[in-house]
N, C-alpha and C. Protein backbone atom coordinates (compact mmCIF):
# COMPACT_ATOMS: atom_id res chain seq x y z
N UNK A 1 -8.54 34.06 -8.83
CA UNK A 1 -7.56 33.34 -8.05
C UNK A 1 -8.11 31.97 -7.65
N UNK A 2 -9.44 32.18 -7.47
CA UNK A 2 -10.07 30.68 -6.83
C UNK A 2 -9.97 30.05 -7.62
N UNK A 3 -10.51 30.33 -9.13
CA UNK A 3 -10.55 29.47 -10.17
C UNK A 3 -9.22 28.68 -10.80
N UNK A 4 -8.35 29.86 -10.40
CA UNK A 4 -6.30 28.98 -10.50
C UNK A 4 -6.33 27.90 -9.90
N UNK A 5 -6.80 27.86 -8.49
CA UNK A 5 -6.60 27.48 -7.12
C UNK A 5 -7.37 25.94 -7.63
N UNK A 6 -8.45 26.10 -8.49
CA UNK A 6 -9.09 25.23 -8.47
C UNK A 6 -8.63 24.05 -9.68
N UNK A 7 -8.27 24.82 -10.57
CA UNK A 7 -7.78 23.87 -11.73
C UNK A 7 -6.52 23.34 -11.41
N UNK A 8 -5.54 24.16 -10.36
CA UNK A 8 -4.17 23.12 -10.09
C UNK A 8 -4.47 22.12 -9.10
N UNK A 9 -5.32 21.96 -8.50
CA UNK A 9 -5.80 21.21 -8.10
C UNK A 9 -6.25 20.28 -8.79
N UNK A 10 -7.08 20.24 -9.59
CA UNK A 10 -7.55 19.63 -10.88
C UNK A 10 -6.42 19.25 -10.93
N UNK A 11 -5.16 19.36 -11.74
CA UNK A 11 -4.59 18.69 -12.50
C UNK A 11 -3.70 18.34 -11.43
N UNK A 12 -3.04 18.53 -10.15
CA UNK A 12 -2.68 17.30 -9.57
C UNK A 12 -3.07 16.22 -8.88
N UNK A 13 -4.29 16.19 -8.71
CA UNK A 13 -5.45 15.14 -8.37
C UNK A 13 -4.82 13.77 -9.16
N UNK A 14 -4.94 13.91 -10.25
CA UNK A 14 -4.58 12.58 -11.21
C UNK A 14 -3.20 12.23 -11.01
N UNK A 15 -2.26 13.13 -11.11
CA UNK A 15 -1.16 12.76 -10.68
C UNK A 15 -0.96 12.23 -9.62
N UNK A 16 -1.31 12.56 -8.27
CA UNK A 16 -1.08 11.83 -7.34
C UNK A 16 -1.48 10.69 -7.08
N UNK A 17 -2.57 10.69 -7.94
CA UNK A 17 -3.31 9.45 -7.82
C UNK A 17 -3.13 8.15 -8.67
N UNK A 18 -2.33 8.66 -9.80
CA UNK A 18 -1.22 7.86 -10.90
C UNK A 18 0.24 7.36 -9.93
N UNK A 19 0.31 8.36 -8.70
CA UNK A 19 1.62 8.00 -8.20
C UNK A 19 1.77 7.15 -6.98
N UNK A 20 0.28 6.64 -6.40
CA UNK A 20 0.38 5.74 -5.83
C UNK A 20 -0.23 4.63 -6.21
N UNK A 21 -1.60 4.92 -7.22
CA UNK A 21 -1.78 3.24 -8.39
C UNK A 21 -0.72 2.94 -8.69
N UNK A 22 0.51 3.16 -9.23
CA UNK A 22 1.52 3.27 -9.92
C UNK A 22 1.93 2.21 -9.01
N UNK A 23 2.10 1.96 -7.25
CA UNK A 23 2.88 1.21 -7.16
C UNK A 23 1.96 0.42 -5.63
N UNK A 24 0.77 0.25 -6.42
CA UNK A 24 -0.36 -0.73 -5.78
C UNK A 24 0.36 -2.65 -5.50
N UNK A 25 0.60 -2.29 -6.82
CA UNK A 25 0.56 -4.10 -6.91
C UNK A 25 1.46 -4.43 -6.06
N UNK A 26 2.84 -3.53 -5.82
CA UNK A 26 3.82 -3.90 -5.44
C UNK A 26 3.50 -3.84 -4.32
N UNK A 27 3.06 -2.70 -3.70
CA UNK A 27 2.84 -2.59 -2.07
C UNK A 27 2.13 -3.99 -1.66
N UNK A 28 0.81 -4.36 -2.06
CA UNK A 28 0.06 -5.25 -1.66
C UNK A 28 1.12 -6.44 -1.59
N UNK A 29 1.64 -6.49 -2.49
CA UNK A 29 2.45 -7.86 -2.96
C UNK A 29 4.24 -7.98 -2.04
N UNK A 30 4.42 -6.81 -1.55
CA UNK A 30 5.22 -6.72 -0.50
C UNK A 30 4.88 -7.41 1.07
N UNK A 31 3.82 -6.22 1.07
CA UNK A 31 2.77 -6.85 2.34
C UNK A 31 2.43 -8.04 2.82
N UNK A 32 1.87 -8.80 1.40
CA UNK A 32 1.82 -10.42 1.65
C UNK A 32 2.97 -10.83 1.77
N UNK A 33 4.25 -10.50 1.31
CA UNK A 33 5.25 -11.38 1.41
C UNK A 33 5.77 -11.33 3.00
N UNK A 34 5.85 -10.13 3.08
CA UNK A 34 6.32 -10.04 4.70
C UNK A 34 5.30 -10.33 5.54
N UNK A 35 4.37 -10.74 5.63
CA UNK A 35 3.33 -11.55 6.49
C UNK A 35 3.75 -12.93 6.44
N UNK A 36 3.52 -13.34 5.11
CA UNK A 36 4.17 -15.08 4.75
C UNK A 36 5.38 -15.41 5.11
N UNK A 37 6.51 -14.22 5.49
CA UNK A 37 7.88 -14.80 5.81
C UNK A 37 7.71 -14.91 7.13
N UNK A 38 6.98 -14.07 7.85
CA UNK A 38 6.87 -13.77 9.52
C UNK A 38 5.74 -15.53 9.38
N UNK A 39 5.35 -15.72 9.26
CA UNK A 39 4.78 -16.87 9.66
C UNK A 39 5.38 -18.07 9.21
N UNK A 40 6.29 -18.00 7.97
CA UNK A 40 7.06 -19.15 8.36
C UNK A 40 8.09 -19.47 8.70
N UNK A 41 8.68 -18.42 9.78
CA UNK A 41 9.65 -18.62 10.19
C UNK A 41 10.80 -18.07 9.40
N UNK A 42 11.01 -17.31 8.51
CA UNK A 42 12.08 -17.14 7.23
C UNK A 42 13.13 -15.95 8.16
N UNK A 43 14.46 -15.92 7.74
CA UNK A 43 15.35 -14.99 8.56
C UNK A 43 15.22 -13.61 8.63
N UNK A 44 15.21 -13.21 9.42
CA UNK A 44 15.02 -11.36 9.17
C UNK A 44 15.02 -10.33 8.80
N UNK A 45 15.87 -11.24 7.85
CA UNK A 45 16.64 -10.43 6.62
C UNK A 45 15.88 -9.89 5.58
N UNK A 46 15.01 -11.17 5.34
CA UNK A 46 14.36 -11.36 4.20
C UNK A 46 13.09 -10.33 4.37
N UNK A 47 12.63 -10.54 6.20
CA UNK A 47 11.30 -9.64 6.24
C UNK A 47 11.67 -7.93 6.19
N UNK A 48 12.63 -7.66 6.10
CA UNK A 48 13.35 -6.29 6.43
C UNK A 48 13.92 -5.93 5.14
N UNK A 49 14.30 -6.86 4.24
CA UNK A 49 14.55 -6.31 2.73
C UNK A 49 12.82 -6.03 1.92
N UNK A 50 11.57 -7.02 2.61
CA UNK A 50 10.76 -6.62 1.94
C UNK A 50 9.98 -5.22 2.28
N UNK A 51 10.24 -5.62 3.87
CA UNK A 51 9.55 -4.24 3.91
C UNK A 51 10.61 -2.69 3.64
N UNK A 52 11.84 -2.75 3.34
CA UNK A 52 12.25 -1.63 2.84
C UNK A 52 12.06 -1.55 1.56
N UNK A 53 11.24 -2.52 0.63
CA UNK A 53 9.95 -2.09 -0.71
C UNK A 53 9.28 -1.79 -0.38
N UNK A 54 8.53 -2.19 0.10
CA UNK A 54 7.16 -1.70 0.76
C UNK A 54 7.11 -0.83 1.12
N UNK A 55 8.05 0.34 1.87
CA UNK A 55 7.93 1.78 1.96
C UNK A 55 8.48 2.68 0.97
N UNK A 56 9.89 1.84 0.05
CA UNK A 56 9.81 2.47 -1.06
C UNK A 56 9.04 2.61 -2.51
N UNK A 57 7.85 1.94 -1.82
CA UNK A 57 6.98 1.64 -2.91
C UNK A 57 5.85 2.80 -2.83
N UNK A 58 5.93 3.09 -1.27
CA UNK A 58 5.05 3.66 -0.89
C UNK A 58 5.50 5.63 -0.98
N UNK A 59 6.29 5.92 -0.88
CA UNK A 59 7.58 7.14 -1.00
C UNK A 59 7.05 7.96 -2.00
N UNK A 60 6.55 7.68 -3.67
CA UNK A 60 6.35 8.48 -4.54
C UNK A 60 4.74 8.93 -4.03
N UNK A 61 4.07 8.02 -3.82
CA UNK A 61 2.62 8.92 -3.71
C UNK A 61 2.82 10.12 -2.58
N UNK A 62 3.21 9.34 -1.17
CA UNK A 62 3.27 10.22 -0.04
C UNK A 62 4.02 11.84 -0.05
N UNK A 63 5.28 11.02 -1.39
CA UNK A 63 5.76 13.05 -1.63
C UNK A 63 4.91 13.52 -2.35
N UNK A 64 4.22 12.94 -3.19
CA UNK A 64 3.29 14.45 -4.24
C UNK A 64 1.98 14.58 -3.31
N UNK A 65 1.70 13.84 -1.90
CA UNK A 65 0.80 14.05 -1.21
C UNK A 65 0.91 15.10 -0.19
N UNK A 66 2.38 14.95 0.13
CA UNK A 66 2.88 15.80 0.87
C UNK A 66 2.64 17.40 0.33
N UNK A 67 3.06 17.76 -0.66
CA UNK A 67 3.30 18.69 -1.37
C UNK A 67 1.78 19.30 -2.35
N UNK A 68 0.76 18.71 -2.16
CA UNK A 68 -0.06 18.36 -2.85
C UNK A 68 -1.12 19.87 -3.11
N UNK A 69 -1.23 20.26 -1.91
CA UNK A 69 -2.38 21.68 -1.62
C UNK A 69 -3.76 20.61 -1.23
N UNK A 70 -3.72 19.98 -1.24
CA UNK A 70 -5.38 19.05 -1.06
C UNK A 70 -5.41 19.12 0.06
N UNK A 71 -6.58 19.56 0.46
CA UNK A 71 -7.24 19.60 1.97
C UNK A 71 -7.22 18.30 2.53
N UNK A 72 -7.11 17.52 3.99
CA UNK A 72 -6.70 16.82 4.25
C UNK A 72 -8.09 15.66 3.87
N UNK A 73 -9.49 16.73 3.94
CA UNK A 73 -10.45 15.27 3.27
C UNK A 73 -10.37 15.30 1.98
N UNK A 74 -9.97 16.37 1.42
CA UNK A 74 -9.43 15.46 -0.48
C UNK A 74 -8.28 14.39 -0.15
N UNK A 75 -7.77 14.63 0.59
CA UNK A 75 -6.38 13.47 0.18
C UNK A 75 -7.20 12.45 0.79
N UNK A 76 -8.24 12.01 1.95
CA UNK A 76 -8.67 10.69 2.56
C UNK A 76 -9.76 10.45 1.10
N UNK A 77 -10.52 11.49 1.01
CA UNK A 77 -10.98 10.70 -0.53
C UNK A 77 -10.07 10.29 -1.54
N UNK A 78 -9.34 10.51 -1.97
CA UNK A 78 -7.86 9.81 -3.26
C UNK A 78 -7.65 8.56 -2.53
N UNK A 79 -7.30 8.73 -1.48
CA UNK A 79 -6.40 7.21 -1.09
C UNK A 79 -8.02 6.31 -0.77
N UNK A 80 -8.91 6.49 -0.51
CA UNK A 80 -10.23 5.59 -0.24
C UNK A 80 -10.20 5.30 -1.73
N UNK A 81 -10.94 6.60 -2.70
CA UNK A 81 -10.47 6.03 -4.27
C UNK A 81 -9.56 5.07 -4.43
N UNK A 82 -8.11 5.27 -4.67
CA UNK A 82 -7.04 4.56 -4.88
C UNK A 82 -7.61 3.04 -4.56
N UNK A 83 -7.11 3.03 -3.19
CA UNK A 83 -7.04 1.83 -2.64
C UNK A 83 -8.25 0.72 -2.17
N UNK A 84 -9.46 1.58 -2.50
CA UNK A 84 -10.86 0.61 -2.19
C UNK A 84 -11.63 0.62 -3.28
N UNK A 85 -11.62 1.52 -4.01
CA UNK A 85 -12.63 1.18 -4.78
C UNK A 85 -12.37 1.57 -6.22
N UNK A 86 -11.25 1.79 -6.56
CA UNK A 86 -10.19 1.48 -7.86
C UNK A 86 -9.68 -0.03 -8.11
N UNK A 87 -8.77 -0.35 -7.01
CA UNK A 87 -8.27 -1.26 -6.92
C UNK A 87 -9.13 -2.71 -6.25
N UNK A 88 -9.78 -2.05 -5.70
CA UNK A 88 -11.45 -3.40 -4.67
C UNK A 88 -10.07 -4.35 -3.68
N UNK A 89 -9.17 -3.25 -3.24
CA UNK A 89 -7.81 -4.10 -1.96
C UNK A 89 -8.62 -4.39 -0.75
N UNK A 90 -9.80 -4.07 -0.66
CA UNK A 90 -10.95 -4.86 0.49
C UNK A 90 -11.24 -6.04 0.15
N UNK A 91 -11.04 -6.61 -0.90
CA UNK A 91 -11.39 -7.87 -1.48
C UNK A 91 -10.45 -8.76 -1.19
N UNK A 92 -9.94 -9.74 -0.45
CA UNK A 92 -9.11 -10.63 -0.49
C UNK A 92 -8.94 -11.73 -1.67
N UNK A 93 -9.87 -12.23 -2.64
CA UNK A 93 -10.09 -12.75 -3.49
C UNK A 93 -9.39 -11.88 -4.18
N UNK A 94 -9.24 -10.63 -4.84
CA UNK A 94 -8.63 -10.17 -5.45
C UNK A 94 -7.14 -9.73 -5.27
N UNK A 95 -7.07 -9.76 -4.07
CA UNK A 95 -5.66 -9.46 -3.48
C UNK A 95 -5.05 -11.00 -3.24
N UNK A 96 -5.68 -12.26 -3.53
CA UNK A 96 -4.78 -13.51 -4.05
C UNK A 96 -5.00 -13.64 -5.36
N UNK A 97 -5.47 -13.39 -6.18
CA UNK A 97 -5.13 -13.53 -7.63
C UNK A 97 -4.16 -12.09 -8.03
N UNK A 98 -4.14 -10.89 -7.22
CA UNK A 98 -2.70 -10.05 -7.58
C UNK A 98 -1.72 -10.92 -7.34
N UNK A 99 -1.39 -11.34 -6.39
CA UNK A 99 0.35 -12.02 -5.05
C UNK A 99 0.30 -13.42 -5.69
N UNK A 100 -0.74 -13.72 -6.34
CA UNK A 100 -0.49 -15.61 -6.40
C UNK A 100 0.93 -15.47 -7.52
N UNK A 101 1.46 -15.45 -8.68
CA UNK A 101 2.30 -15.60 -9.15
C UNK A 101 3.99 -15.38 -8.46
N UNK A 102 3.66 -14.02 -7.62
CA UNK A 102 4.82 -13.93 -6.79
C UNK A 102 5.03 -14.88 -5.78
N UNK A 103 4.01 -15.40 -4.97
CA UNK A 103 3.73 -16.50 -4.35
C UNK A 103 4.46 -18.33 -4.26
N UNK A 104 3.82 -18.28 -5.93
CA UNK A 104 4.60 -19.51 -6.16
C UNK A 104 5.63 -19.17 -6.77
N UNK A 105 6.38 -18.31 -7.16
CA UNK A 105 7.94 -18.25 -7.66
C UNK A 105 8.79 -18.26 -6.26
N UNK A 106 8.12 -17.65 -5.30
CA UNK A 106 8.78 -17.65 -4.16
C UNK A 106 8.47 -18.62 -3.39
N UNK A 107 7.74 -20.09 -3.48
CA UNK A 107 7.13 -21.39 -3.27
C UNK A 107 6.16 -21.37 -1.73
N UNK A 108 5.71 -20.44 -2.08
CA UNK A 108 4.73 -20.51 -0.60
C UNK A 108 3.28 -20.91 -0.79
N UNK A 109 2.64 -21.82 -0.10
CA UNK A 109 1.66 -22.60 -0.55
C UNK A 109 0.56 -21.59 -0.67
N UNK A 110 -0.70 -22.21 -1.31
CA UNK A 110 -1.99 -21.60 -1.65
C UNK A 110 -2.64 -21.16 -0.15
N UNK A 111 -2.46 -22.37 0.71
CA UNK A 111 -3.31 -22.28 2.02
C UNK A 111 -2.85 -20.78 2.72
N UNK A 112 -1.24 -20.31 2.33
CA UNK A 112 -0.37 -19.25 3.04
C UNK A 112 -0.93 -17.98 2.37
N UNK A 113 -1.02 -18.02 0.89
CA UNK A 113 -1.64 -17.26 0.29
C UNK A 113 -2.82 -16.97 0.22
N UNK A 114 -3.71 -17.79 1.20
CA UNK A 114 -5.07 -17.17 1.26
C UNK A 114 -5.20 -16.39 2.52
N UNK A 115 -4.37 -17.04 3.29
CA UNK A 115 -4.19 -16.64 4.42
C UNK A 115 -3.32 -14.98 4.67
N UNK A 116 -2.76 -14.75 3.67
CA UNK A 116 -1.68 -13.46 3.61
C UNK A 116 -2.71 -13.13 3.13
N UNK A 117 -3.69 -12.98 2.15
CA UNK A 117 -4.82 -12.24 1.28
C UNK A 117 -5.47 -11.53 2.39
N UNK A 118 -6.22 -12.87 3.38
CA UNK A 118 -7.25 -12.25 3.97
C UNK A 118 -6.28 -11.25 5.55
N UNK A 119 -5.05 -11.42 5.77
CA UNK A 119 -4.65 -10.39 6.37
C UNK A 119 -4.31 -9.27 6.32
N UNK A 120 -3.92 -9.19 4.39
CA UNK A 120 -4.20 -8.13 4.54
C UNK A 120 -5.08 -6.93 4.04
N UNK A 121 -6.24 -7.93 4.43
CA UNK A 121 -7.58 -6.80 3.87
C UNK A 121 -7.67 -6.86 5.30
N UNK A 122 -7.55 -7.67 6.61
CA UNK A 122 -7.58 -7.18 8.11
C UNK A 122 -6.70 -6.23 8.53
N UNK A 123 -5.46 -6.59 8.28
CA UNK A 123 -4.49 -5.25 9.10
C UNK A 123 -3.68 -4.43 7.71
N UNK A 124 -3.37 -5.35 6.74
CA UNK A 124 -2.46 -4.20 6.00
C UNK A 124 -3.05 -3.11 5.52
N UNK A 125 -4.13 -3.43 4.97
CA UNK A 125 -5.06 -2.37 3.91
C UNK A 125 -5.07 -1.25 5.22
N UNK A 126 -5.49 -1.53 6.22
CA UNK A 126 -6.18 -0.22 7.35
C UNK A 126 -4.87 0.69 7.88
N UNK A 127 -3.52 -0.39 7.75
CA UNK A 127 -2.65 0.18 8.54
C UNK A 127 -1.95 0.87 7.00
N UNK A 128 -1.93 0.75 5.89
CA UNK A 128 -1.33 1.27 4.84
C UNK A 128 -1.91 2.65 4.53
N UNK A 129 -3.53 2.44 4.37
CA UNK A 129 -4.30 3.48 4.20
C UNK A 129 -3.79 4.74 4.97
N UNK A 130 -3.77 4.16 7.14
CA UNK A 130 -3.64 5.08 7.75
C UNK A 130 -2.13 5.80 7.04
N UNK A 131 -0.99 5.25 6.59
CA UNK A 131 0.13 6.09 6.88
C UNK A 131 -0.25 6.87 5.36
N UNK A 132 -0.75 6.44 4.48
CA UNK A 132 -1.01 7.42 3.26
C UNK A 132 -1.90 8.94 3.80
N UNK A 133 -3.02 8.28 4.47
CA UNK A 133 -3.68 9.46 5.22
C UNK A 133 -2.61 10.60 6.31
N UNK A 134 -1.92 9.96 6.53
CA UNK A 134 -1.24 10.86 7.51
C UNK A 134 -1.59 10.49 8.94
N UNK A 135 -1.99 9.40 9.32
CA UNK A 135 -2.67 9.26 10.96
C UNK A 135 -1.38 8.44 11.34
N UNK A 136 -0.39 7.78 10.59
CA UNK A 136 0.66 7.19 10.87
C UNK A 136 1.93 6.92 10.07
N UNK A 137 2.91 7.56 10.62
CA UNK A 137 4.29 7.98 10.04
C UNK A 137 5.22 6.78 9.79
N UNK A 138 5.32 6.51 8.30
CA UNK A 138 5.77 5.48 7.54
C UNK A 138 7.27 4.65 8.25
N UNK A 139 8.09 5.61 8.87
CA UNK A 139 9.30 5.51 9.59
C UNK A 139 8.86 4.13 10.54
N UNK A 140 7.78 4.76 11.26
CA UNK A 140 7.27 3.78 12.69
C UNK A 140 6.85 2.92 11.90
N UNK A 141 5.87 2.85 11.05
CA UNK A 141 5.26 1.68 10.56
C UNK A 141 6.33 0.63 9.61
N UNK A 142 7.20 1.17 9.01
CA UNK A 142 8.66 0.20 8.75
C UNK A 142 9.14 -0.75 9.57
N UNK A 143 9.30 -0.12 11.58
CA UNK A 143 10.10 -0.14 12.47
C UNK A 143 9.15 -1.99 12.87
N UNK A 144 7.35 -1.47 12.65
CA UNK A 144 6.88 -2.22 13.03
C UNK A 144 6.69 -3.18 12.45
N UNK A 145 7.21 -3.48 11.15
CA UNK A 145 7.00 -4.34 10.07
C UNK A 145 8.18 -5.44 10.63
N UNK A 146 9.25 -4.65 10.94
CA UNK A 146 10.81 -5.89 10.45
C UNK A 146 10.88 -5.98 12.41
N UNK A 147 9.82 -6.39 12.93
CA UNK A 147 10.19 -6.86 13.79
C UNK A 147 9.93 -8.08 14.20
């Protein structure tokens, strides 16, 4: 039985972990945008359509996490995997060469974009991580985005 126990585990490990790489770029690239609109002033609209991506971006990992059987420190190891040291989203340098193209199609300067980078390896990365971990419920953290 342990050994069942152990291989379905095994094989949804990757999956879950395919189901929130899956929608990395976008989250990060949400994140910056709704930081960059809140600082320049842009209508509310705009910060509240991004962040209702940003949680639907976030929706597929959190259900196969939900559902998952992983003990709650396997799931903080996947999302540390995932998001730090798969992706290196501690890196702000790397998190402006992801957002720079979305950036300038959406005409927001370099100085804004370094500046959205390095915020959110300060607050987004810690506050994203927490709601994947489960220490904070995606609903509230939406509520706190589009305000």
């Amino acid at each position: 039985m342990l050994l069942i126990k152990l291989h379905e585990m095994t094989y949804r490990r990757p999956k879950i972990k395919d189901a929130i790489d899956d929608h990395v770029h976008q989250i990060v690239e949400n994140w910056c945008l709704i930081y960059a609109a809140g600082s320049s002033g842009l209508h509310k609209d705009t910060i509240n359509h991004w962040a209702g991506e940003l949680v639907a971006q976030m929706e597929p990992g959190l259900d196969k996490l939900n559902v998952s059987g992983l003990s709650p420190r396997a799931q903080r190891k996947l999302i540390d995997e995932v998001l730090l040291s798969d992706a290196k989203l501690d890196n702000a340098s790397v998190v402006s060469r992801m957002v720079r193209r979305k950036f300038l199609k959406e005409g927001y300067s370099d100085d804004l974009l370094g500046k959205s980078a390095q915020a959110w390896v300060a607050e987004g990365l810690p506050r994203v991580t927490g709601v994947y971990r489960g220490d904070e419920d995606i609903s509230v953290y939406e509520q706190e985005l589009c305000r």
